[in-house]
N, C-alpha and C. Protein backbone atom coordinates (compact mmCIF):
# COMPACT_ATOMS: atom_id res chain seq x y z
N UNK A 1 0.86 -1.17 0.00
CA UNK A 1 0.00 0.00 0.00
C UNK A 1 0.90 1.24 0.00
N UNK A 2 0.61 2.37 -1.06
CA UNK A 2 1.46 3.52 -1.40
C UNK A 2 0.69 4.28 -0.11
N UNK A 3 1.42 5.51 -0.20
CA UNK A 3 1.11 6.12 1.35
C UNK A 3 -0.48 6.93 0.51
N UNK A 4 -0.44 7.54 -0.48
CA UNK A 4 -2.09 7.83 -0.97
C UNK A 4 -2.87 6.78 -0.52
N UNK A 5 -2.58 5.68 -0.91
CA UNK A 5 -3.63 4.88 -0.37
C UNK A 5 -3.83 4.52 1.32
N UNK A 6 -2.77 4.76 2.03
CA UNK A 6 -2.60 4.90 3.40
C UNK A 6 -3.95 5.91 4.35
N UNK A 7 -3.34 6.97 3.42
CA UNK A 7 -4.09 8.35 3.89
C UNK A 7 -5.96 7.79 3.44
N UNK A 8 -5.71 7.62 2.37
CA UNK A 8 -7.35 7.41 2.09
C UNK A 8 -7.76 5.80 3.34
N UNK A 9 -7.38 5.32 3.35
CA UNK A 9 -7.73 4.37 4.71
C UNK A 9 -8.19 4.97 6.07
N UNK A 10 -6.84 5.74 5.88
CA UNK A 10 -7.08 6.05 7.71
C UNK A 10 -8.45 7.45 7.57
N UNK A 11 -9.26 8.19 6.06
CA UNK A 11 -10.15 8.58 6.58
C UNK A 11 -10.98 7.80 6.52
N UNK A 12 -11.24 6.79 6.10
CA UNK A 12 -11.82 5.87 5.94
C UNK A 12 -12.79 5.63 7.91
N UNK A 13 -10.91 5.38 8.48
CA UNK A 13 -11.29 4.50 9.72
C UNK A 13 -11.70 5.70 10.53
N UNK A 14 -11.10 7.12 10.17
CA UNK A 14 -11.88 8.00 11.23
C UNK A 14 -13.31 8.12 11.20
N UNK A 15 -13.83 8.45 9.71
CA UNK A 15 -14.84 8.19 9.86
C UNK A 15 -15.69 7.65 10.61
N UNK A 16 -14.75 5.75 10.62
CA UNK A 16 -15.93 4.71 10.96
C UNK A 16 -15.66 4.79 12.35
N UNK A 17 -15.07 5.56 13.30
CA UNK A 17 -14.50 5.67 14.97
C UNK A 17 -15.06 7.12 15.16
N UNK A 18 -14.73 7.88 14.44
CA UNK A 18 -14.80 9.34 15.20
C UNK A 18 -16.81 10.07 14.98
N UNK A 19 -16.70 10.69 15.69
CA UNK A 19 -17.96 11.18 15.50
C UNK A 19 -18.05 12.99 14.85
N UNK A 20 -18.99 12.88 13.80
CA UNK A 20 -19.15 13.98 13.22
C UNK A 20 -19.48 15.17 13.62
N UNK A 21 -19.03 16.35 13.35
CA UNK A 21 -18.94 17.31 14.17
C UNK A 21 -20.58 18.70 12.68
N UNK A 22 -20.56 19.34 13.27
CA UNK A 22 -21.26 20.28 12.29
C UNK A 22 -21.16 20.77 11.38
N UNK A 23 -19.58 21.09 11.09
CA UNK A 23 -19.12 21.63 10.01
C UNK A 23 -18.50 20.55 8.92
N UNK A 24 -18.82 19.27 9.29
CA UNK A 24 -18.76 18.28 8.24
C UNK A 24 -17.34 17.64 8.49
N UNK A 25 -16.46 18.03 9.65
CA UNK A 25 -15.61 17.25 10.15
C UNK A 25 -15.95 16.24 11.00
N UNK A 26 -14.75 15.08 11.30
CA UNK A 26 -14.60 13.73 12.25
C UNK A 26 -13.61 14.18 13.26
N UNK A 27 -14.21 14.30 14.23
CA UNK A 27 -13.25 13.84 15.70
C UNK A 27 -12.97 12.88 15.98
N UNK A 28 -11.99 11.90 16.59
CA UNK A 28 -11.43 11.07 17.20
C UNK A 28 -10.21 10.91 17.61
N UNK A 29 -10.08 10.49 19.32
CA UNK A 29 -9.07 10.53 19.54
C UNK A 29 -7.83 9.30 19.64
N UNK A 30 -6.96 9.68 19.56
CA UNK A 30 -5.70 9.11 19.31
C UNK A 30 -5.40 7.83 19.41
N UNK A 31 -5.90 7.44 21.20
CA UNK A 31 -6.35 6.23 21.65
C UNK A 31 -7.07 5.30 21.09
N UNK A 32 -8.62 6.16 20.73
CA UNK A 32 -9.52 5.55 19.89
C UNK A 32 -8.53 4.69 18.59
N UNK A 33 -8.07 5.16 17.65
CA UNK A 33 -7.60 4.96 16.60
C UNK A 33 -5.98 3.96 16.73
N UNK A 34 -5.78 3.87 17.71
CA UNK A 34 -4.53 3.17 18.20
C UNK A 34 -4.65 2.19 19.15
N UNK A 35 -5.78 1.58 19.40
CA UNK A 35 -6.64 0.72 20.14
C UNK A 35 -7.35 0.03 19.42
N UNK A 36 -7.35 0.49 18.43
CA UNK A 36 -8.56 -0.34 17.42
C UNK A 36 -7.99 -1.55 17.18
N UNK A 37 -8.79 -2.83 16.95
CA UNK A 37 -8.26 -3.90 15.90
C UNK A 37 -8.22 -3.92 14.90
N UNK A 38 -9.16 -2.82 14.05
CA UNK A 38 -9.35 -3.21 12.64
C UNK A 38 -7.79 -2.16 12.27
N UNK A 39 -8.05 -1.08 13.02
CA UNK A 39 -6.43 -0.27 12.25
C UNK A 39 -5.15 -0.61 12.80
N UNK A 40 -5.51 -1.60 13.45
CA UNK A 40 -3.92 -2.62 13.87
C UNK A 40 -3.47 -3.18 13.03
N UNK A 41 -4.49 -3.65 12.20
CA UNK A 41 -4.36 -4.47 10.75
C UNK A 41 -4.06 -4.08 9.72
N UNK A 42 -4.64 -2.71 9.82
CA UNK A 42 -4.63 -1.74 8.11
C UNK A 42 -3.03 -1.09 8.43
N UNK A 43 -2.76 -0.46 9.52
CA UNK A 43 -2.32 0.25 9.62
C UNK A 43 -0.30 -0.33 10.06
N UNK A 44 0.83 -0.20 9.62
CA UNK A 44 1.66 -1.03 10.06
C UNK A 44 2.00 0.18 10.87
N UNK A 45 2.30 1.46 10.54
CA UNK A 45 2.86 2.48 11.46
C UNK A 45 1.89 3.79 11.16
N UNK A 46 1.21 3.31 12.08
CA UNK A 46 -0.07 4.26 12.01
C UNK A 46 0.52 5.96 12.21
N UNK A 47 1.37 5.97 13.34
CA UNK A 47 1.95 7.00 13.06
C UNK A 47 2.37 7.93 12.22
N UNK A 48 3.03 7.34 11.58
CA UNK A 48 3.75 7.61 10.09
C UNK A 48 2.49 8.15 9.01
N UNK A 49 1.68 7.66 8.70
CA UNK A 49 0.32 7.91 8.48
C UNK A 49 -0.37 9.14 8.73
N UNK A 50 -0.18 9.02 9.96
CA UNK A 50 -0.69 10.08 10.75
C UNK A 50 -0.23 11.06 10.25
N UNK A 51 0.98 11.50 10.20
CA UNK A 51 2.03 12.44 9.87
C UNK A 51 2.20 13.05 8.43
N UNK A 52 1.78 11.87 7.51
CA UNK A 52 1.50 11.75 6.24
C UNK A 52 0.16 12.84 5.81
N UNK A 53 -0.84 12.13 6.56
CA UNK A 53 -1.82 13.30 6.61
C UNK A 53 -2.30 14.72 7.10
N UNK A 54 -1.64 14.78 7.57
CA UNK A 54 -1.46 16.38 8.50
C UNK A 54 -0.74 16.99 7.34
N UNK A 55 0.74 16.57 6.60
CA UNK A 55 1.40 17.09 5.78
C UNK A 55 0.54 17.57 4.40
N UNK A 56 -0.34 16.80 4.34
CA UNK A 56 -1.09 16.87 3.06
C UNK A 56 -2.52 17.53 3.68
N UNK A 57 -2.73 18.08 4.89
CA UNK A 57 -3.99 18.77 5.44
C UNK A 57 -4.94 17.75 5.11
N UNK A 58 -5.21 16.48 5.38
CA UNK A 58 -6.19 15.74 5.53
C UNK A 58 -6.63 16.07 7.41
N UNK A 59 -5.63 15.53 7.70
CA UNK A 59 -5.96 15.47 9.45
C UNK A 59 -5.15 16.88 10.00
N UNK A 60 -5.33 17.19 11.17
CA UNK A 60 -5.31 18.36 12.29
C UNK A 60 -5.19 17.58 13.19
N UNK A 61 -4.16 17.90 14.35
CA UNK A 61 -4.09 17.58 15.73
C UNK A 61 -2.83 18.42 15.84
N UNK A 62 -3.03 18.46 17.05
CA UNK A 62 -2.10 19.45 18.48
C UNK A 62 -0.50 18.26 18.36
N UNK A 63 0.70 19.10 18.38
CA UNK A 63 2.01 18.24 18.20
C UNK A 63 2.46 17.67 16.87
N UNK A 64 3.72 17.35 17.05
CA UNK A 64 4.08 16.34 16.10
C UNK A 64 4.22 15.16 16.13
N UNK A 65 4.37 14.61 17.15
CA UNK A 65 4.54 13.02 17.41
C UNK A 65 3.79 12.68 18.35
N UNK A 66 2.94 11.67 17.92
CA UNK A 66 1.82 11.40 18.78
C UNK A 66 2.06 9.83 19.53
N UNK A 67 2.18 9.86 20.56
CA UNK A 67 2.73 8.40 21.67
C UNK A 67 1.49 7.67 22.01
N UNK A 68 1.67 6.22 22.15
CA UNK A 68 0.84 5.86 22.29
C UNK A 68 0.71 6.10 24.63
N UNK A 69 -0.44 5.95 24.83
CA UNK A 69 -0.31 6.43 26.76
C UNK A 69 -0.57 7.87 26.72
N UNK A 70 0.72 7.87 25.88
CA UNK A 70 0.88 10.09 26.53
C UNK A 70 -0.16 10.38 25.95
N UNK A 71 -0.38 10.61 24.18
CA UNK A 71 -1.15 11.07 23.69
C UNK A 71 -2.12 10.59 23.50
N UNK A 72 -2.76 9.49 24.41
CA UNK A 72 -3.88 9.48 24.16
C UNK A 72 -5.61 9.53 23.74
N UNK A 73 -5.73 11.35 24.53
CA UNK A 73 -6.48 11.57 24.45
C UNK A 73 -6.26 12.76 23.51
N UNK A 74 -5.43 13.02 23.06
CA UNK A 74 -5.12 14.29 22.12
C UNK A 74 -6.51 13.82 20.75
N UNK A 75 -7.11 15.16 20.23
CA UNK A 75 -8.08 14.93 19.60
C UNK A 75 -7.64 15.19 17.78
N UNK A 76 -8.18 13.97 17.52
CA UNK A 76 -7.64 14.11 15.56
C UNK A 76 -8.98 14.45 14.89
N UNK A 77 -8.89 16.05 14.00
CA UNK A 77 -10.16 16.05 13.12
C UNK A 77 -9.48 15.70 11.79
N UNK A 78 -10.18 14.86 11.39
CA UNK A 78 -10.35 14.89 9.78
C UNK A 78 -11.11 15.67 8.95
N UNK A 79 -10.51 16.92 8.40
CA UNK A 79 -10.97 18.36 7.80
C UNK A 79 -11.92 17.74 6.61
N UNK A 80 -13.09 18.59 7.00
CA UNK A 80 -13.52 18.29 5.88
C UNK A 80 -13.21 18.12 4.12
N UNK A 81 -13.86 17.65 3.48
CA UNK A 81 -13.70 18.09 1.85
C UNK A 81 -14.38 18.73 1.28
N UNK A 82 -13.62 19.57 0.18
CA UNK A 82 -13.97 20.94 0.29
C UNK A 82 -15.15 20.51 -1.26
């Protein structure tokens, strides 16, 4: 899997975890998405991913490196499409 197709997964999984907000964005947090089984599977370094998408303004969150414990509860929106 090329990292485009990475990024299109993981909105995939926010979607299917995070809950929709008003302005047509997904919240979910960190934990949520790093706890999961199904993105244990999809995902080999979810991180990396993570990072992938922020670079390309898919996702928003607070920091650059997100830990699994520490950052738990830190909150990921997936920006809407425009």
């Amino acid at each position: 899997m090329n990292v485009e197709e990475e990024v299109q997964r993981l909105r995939e999984e926010i979607k299917r975890l995070g809950q929709v907000q008003t302005d047509g964005s997904y919240k979910v947090t960190f934990g949520t998405l790093f706890n999961d089984d199904q993105c244990a599977n999809i995902f080999e370094a979810l991180v990396g991913t993570l990072r992938a998408a922020k670079k390309r303004k898919v996702v928003s969150y607070d920091g650059e490196l997100l830990l699994q414990g520490v950052h738990d509860n830190v909150e990921i929106t997936l920006n809407p499409t425009p």
